[in-house]
Structure formats: C-alpha cells, structure tokens
C-alpha atoms as a PDB file:
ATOM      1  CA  UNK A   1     164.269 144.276 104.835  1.00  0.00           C
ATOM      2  CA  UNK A   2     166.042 146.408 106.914  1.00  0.00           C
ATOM      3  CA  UNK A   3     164.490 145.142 109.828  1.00  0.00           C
ATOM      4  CA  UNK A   4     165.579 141.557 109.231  1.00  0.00           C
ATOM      5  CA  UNK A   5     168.803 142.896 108.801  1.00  0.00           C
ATOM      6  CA  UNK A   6     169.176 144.367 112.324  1.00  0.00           C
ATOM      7  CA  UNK A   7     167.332 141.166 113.675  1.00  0.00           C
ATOM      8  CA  UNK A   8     169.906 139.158 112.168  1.00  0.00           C
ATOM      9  CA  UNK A   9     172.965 141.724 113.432  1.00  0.00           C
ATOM     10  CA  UNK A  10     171.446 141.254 117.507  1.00  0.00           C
ATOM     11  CA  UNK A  11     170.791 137.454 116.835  1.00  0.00           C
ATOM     12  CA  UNK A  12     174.504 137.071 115.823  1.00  0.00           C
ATOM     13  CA  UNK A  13     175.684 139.628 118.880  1.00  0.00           C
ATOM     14  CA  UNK A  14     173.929 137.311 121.380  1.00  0.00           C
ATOM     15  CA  UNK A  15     175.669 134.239 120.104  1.00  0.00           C
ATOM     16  CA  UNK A  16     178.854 135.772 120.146  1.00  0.00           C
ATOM     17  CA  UNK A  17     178.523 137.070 123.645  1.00  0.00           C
ATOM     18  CA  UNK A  18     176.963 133.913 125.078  1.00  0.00           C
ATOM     19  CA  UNK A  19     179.543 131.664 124.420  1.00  0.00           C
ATOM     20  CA  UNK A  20     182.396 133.348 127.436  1.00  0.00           C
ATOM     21  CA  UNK A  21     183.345 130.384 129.735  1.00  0.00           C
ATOM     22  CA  UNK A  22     185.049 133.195 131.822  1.00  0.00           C
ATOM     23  CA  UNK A  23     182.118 134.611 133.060  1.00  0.00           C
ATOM     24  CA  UNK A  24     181.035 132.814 136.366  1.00  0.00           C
ATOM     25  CA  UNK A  25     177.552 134.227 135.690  1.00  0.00           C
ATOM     26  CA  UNK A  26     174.846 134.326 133.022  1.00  0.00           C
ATOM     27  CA  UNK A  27     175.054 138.196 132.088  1.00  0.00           C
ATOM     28  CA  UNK A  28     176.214 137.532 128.805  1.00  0.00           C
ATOM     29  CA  UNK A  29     173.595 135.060 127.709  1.00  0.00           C
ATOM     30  CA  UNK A  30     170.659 136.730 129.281  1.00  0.00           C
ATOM     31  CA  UNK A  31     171.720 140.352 127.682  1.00  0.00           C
ATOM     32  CA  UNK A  32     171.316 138.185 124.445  1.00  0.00           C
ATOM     33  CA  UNK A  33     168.167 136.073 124.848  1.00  0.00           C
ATOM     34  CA  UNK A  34     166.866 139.696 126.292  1.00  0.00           C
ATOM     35  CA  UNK A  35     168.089 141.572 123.299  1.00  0.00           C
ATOM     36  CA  UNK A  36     166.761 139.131 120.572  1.00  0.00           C
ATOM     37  CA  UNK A  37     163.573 138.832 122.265  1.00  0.00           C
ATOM     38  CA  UNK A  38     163.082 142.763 122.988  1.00  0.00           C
ATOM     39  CA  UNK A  39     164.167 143.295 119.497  1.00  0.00           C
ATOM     40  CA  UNK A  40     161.125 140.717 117.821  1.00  0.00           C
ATOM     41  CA  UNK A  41     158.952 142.261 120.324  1.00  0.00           C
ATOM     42  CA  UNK A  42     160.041 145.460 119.498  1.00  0.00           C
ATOM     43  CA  UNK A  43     160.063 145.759 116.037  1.00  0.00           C
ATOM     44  CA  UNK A  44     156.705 144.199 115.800  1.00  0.00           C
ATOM     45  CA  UNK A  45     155.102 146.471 117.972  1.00  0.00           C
ATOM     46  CA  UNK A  46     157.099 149.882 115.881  1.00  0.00           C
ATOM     47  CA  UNK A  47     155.836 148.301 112.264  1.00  0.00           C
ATOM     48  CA  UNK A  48     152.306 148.831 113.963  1.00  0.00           C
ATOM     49  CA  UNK A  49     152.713 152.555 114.551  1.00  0.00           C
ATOM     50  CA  UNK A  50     155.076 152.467 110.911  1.00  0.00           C
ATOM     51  CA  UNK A  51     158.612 152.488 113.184  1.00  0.00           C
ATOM     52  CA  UNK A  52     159.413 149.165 112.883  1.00  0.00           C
ATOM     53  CA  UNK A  53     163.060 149.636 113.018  1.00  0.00           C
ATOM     54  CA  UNK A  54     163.042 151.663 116.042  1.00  0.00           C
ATOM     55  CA  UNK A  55     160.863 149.715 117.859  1.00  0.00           C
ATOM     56  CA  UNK A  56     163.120 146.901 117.647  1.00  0.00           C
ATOM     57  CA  UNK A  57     166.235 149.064 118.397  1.00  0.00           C
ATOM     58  CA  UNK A  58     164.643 150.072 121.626  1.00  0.00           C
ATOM     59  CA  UNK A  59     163.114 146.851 122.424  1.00  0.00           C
ATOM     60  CA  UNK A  60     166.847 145.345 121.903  1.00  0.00           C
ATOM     61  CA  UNK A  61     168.071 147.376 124.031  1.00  0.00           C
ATOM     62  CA  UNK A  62     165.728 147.156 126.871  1.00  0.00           C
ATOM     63  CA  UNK A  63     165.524 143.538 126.355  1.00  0.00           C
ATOM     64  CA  UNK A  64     169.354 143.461 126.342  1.00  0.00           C
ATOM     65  CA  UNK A  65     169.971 145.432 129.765  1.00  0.00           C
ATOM     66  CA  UNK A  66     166.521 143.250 131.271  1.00  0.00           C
ATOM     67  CA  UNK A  67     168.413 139.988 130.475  1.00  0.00           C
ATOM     68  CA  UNK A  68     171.610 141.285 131.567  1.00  0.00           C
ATOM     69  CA  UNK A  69     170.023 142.323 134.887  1.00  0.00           C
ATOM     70  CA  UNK A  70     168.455 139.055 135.210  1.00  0.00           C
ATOM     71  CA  UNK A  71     171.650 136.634 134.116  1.00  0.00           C
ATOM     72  CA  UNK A  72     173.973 138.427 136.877  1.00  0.00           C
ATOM     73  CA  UNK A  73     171.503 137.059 139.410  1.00  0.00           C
ATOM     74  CA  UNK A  74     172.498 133.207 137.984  1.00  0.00           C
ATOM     75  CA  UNK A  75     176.097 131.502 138.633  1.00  0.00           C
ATOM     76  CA  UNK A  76     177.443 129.327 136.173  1.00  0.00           C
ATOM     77  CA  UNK A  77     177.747 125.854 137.401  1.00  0.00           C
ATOM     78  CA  UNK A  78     181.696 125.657 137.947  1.00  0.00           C
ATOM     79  CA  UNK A  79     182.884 122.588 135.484  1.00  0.00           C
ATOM     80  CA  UNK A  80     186.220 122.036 137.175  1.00  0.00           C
ATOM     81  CA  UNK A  81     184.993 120.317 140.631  1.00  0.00           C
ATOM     82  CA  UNK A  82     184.768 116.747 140.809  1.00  0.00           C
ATOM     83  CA  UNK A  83     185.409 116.539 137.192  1.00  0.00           C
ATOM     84  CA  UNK A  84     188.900 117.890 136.685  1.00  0.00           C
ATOM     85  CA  UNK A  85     191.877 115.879 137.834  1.00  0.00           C
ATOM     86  CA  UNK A  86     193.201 119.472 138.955  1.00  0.00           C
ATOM     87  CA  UNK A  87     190.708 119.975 141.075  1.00  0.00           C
ATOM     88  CA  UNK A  88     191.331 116.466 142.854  1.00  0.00           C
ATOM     89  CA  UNK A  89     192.961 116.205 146.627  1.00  0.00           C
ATOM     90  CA  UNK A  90     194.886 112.852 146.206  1.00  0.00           C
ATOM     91  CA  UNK A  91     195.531 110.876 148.914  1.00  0.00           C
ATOM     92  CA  UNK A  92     199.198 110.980 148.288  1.00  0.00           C
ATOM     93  CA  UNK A  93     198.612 114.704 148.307  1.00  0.00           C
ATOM     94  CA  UNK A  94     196.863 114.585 151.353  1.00  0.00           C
ATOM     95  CA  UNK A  95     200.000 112.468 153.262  1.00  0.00           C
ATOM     96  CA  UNK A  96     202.592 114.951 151.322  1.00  0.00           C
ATOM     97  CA  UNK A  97     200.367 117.911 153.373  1.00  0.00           C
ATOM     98  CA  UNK A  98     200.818 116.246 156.916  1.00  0.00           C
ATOM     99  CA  UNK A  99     204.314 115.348 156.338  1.00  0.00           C
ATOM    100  CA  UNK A 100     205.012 119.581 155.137  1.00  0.00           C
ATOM    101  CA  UNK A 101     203.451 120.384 158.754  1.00  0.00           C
ATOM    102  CA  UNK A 102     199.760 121.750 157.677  1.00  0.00           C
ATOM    103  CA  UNK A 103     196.894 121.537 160.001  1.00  0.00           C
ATOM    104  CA  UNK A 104     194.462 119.096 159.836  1.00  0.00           C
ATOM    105  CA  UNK A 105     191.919 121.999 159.570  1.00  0.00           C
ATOM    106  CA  UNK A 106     193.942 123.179 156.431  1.00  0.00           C
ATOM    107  CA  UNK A 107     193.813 120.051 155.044  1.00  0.00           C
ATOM    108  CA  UNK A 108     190.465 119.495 155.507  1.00  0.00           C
ATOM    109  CA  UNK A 109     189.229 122.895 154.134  1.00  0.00           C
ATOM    110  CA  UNK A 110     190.866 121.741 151.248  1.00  0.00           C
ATOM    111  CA  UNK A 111     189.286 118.504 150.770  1.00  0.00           C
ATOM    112  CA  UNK A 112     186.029 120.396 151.492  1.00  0.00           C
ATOM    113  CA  UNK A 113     186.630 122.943 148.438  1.00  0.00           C
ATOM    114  CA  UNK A 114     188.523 120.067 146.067  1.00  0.00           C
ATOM    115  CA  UNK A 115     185.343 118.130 146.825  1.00  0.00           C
ATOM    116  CA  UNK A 116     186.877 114.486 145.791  1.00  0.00           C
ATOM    117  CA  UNK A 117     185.442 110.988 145.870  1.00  0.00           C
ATOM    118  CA  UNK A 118     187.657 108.878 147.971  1.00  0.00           C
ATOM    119  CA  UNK A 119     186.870 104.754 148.692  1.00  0.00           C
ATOM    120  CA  UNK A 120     189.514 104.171 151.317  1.00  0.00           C
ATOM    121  CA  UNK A 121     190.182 100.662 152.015  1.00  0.00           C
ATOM    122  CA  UNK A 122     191.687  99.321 155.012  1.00  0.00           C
ATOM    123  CA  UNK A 123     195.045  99.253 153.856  1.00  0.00           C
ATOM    124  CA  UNK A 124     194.562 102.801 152.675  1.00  0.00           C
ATOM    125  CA  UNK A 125     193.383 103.974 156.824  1.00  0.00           C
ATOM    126  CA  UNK A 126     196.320 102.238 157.851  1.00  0.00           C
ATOM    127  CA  UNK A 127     198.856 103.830 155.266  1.00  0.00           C
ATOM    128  CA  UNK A 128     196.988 107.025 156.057  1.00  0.00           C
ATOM    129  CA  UNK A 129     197.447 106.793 160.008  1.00  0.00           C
ATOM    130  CA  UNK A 130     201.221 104.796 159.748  1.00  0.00           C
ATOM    131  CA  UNK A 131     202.040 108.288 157.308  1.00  0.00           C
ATOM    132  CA  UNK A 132     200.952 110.760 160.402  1.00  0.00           C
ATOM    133  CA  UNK A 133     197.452 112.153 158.992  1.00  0.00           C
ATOM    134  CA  UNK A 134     194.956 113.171 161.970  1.00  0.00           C
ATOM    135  CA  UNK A 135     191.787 111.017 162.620  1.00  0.00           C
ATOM    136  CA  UNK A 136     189.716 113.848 161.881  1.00  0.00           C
ATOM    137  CA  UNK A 137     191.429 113.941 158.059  1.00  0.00           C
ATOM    138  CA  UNK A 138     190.560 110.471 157.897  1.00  0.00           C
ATOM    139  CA  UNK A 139     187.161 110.726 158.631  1.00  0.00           C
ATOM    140  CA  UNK A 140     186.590 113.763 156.510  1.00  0.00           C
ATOM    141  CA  UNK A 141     188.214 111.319 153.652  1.00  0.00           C
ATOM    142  CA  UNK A 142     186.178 108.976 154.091  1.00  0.00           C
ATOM    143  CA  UNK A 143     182.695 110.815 154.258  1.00  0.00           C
ATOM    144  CA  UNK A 144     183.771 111.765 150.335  1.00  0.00           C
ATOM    145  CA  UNK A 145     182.146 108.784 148.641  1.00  0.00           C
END
C-alpha cells in the first residue's frame, strides 16, 4: 500500500512539473517521465529483495535526474512564430522602419527572426518602393511565402 502511495505522490509531481510553458526546454517533463518510470522500475526490483519502497525511492530519483539530463538536451518548439500576430513584421511596420531611418540589414534581420508570410502584389512592390524601402527588403519580403 505504501508503495502505491509514493507511486501515486511522483506520478502527480511529474504532472505538475511538466506542464511550465516557461521552460524553453524539456527538463521538467523528462525529470517526470524519468522519475515515474525509475520509480515502477524501482520499486519492483526492491519488493524482490523485500525493499520495495526504497527501491522505488531510488529508482525515482535516478530516473528523475536521467530524464532531467536528457530533457535539457530538447528545446521546446517556440509557439509564438508564425502563429502569433505579435510575432508578425507587417508591411506597414516594415515602411514605418524605413521612414524612422533603420537599415535595410536591420530590417531584414527582423523579418528573418519575425519569420512572416507575406503575398505582395504589385500594388504592394510599388507602395513598398514609392514609401522608400530598399530592393533588398523587398526581395527578402517577398521570399516569405
């Protein structure tokens, strides 16, 4: 009984812990799925030799730090890229830029990192060049499909 008990306590640790959308890696999650693991493993290997209880305590734990070790090796994938209007690079935005005096190699580091989908029209390369942006903005615009 008591072992179910401290099964239960690491299987609702791990859930706890492996929800953090802060984390930009998997630490969290594989510390858990390591823990909960080690501890099954663990504690059926100590009710063998009678020490079921500390078999899973010490299989937790080395389960715990293994997965830990293992999730700080994997990045989250970042949600806000292409998804989030905050992460978008409008083309007003882009116009507002040129006209504050940024470089075109500012602006087009940040297109690079905002990562957008633009489908520039026409009318939009001519707004774009009649509003002072470089050629070399423009181009990098329009390679974001």
């Amino acid at each position: 009984m008591k072992r179910i008990y401290t099964l239960l306590t690491v299987l609702i640790f791990a859930l706890v812990i492996s929800g953090c959308e802060t984390n930009k890696t998997r630490v969290a999650e594989g510390a858990g799925i390591g823990g909960a693991v080690g501890a099954l493993a663990g504690g059926i290997i100590g009710h063998q030799s009678g020490s079921g209880v500390g078999g899973a305590l010490i299989g937790g734990a080395v389960g715990a730090g293994a997965g830990a070790l293992v999730g700080s090796q994997i990045n989250k994938p970042n949600a806000q890229t292409t998804e989030s209007p905050a992460a978008q690079l409008t083309m007003q935005q882009v116009v507002d830029l040129t006209k504050q005096g940024v470089s075109s190699d500012e602006i087009i580091s940040r297109i690079k990192a905002a990562n957008p989908k633009y489908s520039l029209t026409a009318d939009d390369v001519d707004y774009l060049k009649k509003q002072g942006v470089s050629q070399r903005v423009i181009e990098t615009m329009q390679s974001y499909k």
